[in-house]
PDB file of N, CA and C in Angstrom:
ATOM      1  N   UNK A   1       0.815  -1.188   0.000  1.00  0.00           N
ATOM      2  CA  UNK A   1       0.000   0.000   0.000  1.00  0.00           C
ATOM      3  C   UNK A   1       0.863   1.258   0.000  1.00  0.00           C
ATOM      4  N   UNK A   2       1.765   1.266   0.591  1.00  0.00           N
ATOM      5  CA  UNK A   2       2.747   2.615   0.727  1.00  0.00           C
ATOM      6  C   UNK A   2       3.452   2.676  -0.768  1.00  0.00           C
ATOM      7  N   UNK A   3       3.839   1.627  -0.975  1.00  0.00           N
ATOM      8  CA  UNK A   3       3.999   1.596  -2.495  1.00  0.00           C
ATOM      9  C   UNK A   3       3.203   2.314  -3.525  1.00  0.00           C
ATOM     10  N   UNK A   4       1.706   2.737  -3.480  1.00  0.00           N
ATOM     11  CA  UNK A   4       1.115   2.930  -4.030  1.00  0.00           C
ATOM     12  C   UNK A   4       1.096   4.365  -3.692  1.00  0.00           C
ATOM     13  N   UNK A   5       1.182   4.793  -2.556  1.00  0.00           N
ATOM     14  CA  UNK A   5       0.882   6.071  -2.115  1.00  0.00           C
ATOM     15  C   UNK A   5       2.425   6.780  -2.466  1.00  0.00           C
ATOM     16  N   UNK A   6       3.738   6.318  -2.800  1.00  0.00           N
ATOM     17  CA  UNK A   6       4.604   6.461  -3.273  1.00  0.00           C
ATOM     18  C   UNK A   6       5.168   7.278  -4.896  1.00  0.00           C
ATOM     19  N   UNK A   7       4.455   6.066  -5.246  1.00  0.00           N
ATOM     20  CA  UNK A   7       4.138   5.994  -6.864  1.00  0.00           C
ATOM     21  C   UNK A   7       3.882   7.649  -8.045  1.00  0.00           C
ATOM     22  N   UNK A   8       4.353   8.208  -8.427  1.00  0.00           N
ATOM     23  CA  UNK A   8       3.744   9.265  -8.623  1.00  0.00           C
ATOM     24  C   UNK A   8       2.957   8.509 -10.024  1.00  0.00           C
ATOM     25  N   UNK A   9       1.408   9.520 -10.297  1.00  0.00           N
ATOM     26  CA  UNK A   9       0.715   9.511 -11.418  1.00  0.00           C
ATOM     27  C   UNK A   9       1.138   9.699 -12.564  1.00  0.00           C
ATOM     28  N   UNK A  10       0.388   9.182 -13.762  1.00  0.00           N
ATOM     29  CA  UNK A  10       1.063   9.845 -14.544  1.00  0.00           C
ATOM     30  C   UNK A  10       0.132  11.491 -14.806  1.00  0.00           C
ATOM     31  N   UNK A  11       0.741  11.899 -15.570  1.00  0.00           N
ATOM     32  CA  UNK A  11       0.380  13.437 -15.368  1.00  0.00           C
ATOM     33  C   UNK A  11      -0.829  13.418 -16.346  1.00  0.00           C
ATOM     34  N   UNK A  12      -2.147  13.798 -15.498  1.00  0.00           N
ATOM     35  CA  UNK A  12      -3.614  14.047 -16.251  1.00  0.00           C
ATOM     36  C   UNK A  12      -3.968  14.964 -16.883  1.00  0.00           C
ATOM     37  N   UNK A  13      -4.448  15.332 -18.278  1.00  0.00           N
ATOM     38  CA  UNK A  13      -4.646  16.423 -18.382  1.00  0.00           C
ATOM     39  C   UNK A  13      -6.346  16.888 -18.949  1.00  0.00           C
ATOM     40  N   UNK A  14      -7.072  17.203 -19.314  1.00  0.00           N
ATOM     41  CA  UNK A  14      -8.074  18.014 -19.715  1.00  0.00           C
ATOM     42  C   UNK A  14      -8.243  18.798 -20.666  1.00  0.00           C
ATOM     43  N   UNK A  15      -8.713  18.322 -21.724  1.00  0.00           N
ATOM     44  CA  UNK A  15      -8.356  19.336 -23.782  1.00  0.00           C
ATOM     45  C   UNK A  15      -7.164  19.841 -23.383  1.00  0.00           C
ATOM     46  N   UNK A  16      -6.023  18.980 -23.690  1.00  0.00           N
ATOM     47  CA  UNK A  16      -4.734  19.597 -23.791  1.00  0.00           C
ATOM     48  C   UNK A  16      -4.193  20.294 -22.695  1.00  0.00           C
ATOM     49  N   UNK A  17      -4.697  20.619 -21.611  1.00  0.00           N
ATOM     50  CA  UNK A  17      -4.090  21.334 -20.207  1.00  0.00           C
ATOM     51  C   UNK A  17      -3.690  20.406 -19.479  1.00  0.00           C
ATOM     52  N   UNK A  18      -2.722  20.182 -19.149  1.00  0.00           N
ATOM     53  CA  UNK A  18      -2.207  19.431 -17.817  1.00  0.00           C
ATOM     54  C   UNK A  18      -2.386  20.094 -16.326  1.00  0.00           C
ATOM     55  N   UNK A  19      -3.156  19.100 -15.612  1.00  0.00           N
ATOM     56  CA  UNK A  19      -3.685  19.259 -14.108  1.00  0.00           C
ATOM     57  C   UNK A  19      -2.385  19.222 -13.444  1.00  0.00           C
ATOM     58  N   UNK A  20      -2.715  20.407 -12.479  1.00  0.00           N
ATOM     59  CA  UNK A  20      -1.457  20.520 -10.918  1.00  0.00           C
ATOM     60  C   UNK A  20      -1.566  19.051 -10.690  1.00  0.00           C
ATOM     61  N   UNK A  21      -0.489  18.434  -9.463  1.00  0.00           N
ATOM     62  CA  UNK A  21      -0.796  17.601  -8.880  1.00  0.00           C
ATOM     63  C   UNK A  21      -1.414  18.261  -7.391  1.00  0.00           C
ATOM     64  N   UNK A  22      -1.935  16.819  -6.914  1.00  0.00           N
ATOM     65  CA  UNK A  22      -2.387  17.371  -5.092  1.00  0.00           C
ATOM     66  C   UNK A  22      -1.035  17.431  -4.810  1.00  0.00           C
ATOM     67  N   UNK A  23      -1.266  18.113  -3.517  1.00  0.00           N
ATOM     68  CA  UNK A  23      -0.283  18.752  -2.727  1.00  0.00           C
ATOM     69  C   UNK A  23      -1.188  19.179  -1.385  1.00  0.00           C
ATOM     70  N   UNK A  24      -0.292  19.468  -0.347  1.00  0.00           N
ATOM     71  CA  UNK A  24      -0.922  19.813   0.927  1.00  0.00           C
ATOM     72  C   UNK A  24      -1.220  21.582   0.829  1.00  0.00           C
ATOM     73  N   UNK A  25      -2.307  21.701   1.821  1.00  0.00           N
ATOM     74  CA  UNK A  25      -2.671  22.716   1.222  1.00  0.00           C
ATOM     75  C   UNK A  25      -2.097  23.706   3.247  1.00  0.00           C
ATOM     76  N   UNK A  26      -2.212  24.867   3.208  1.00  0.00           N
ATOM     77  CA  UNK A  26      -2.634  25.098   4.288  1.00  0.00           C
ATOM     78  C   UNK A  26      -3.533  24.885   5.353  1.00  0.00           C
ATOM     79  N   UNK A  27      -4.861  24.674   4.706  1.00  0.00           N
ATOM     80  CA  UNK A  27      -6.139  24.327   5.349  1.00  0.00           C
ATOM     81  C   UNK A  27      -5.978  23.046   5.773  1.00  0.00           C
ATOM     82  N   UNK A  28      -5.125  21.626   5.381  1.00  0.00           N
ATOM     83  CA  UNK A  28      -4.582  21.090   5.597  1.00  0.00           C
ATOM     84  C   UNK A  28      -3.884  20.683   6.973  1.00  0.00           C
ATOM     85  N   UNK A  29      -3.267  21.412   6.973  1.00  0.00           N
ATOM     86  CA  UNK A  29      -2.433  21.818   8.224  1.00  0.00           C
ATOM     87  C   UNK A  29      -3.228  22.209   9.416  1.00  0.00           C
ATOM     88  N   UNK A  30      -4.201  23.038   9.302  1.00  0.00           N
ATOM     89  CA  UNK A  30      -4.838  24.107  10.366  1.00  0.00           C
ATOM     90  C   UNK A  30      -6.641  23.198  10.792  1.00  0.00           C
ATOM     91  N   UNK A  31      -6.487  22.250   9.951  1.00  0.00           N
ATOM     92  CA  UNK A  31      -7.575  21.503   9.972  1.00  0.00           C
ATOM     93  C   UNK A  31      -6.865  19.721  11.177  1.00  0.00           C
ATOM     94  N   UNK A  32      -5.583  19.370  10.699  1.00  0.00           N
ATOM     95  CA  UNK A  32      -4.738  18.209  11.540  1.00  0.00           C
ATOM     96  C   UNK A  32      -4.584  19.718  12.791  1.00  0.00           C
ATOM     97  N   UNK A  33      -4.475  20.573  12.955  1.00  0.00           N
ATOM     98  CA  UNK A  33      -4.418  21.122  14.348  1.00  0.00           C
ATOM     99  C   UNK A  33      -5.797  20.793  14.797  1.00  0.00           C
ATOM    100  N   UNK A  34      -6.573  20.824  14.206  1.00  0.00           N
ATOM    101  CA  UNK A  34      -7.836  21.663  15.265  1.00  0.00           C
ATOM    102  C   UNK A  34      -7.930  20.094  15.802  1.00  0.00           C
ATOM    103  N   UNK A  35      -7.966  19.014  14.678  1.00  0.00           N
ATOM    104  CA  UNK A  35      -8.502  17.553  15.238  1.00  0.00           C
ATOM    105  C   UNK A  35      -7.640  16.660  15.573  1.00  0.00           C
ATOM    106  N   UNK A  36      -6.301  16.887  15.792  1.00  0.00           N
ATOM    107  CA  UNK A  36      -5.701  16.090  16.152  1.00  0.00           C
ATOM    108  C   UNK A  36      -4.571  16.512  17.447  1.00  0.00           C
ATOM    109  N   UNK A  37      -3.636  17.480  17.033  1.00  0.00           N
ATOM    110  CA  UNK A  37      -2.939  18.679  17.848  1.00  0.00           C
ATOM    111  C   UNK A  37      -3.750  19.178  19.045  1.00  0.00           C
ATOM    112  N   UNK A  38      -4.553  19.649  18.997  1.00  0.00           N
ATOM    113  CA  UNK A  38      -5.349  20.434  20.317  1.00  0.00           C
ATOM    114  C   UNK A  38      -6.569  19.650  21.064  1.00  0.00           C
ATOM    115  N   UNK A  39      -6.986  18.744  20.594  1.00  0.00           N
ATOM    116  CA  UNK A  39      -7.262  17.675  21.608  1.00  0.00           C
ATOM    117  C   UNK A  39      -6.529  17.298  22.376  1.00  0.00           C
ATOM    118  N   UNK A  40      -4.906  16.675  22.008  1.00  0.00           N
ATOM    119  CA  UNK A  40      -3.770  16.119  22.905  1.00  0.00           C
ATOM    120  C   UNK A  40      -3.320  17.037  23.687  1.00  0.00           C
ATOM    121  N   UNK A  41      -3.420  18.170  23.561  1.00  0.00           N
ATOM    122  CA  UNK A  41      -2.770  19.496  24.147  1.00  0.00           C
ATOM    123  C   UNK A  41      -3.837  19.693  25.631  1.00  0.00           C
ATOM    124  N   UNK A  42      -5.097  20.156  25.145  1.00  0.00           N
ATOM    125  CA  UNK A  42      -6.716  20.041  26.159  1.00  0.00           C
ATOM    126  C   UNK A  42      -6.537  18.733  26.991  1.00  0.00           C
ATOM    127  N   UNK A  43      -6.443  17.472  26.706  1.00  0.00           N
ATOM    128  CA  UNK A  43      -6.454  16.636  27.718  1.00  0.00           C
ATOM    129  C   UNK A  43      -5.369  16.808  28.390  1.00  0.00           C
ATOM    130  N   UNK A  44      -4.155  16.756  27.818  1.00  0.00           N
ATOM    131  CA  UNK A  44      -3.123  17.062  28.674  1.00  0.00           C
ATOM    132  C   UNK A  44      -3.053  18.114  29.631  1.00  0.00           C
ATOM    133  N   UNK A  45      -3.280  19.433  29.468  1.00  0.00           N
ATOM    134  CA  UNK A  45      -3.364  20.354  30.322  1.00  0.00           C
ATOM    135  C   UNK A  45      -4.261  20.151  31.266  1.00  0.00           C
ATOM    136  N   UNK A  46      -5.975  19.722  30.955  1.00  0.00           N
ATOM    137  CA  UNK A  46      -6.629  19.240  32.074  1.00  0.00           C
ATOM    138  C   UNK A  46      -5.575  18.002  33.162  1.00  0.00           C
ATOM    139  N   UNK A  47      -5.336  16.874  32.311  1.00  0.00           N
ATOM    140  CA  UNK A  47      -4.820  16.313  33.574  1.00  0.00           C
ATOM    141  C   UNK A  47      -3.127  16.693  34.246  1.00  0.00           C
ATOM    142  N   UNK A  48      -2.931  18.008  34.009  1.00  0.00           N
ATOM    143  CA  UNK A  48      -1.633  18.535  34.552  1.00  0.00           C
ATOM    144  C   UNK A  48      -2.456  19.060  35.242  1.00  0.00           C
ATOM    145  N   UNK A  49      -3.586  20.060  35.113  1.00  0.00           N
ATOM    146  CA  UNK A  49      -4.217  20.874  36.451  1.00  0.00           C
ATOM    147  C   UNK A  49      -4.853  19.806  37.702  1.00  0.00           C
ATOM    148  N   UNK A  50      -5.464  18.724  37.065  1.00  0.00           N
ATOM    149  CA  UNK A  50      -6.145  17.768  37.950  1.00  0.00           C
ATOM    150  C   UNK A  50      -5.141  17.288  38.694  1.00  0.00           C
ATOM    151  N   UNK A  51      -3.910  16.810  38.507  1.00  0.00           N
ATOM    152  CA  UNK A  51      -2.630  16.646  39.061  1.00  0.00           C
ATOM    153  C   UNK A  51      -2.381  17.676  40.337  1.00  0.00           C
ATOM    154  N   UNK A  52      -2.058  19.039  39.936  1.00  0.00           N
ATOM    155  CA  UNK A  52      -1.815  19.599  40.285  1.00  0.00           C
ATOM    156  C   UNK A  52      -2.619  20.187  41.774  1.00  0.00           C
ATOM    157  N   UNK A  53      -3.873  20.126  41.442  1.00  0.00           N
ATOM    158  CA  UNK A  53      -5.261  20.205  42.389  1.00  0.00           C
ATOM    159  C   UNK A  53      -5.227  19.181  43.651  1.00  0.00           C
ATOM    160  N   UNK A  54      -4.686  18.194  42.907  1.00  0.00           N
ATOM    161  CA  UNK A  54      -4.848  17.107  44.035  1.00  0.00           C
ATOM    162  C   UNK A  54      -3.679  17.299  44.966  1.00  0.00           C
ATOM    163  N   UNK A  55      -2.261  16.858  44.488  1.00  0.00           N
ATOM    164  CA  UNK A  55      -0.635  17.186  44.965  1.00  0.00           C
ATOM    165  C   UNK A  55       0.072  18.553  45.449  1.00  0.00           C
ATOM    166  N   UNK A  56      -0.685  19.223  45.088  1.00  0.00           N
ATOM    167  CA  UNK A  56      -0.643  20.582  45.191  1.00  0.00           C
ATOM    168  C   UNK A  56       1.311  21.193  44.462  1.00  0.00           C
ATOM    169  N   UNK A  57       1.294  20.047  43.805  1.00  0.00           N
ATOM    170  CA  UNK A  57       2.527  20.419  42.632  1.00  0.00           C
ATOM    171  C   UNK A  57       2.556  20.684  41.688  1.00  0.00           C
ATOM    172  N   UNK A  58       3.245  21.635  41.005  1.00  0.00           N
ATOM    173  CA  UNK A  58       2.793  22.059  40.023  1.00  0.00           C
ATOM    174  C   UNK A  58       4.017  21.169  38.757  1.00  0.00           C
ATOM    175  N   UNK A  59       3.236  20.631  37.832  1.00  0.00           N
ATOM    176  CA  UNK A  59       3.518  19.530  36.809  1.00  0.00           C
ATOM    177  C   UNK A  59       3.281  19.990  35.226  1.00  0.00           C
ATOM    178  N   UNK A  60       2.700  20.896  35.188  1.00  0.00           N
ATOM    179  CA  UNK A  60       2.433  21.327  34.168  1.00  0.00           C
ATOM    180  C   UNK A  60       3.458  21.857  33.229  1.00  0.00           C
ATOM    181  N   UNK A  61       3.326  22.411  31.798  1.00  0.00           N
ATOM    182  CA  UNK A  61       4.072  23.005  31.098  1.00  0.00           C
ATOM    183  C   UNK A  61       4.408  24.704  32.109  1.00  0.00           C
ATOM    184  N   UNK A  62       3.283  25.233  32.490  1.00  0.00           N
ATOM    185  CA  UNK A  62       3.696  26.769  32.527  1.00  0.00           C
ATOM    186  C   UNK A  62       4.014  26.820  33.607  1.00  0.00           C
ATOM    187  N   UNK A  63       4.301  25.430  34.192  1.00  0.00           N
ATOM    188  CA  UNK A  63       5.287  25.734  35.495  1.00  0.00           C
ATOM    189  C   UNK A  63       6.611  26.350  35.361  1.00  0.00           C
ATOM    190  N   UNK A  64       6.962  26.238  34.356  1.00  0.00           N
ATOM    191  CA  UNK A  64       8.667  26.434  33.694  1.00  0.00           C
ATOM    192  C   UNK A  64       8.248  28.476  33.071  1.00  0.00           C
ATOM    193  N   UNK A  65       7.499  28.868  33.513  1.00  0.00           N
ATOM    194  CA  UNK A  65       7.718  30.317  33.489  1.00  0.00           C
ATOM    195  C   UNK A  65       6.684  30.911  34.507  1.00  0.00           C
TER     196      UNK A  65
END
């Protein structure tokens, strides 16, 4: 399968125009933040404060400023 996802196409075109290939886009990027990046970030910080609440230590990232 990676083989395949490897592979480049051959180049498509449309009455004589040749199509871009895909490529990553920005929205891309800012879309793997919202659903993947800042979930892990939100749970984590909750259970650094829940940590913290209980132990009364501070464990978190913004302990370090």
């Amino acid at each position: 399968m990676l083989n395949k996802l490897r592979l480049r196409r051959k180049t498509e075109t449309v009455m004589g125009h040749r199509l871009e290939e895909p490529r990553l886009t920005f929205m891309v990027v800012v879309w793997v933040f919202i659903y993947a990046v800042l979930p892990v970030v939100m749970v984590g910080s909750l259970l650094d404060l829940l940590v913290q609440q209980m132990t009364g230590q501070c464990t978190g990232f913004w302990c370090w400023f």
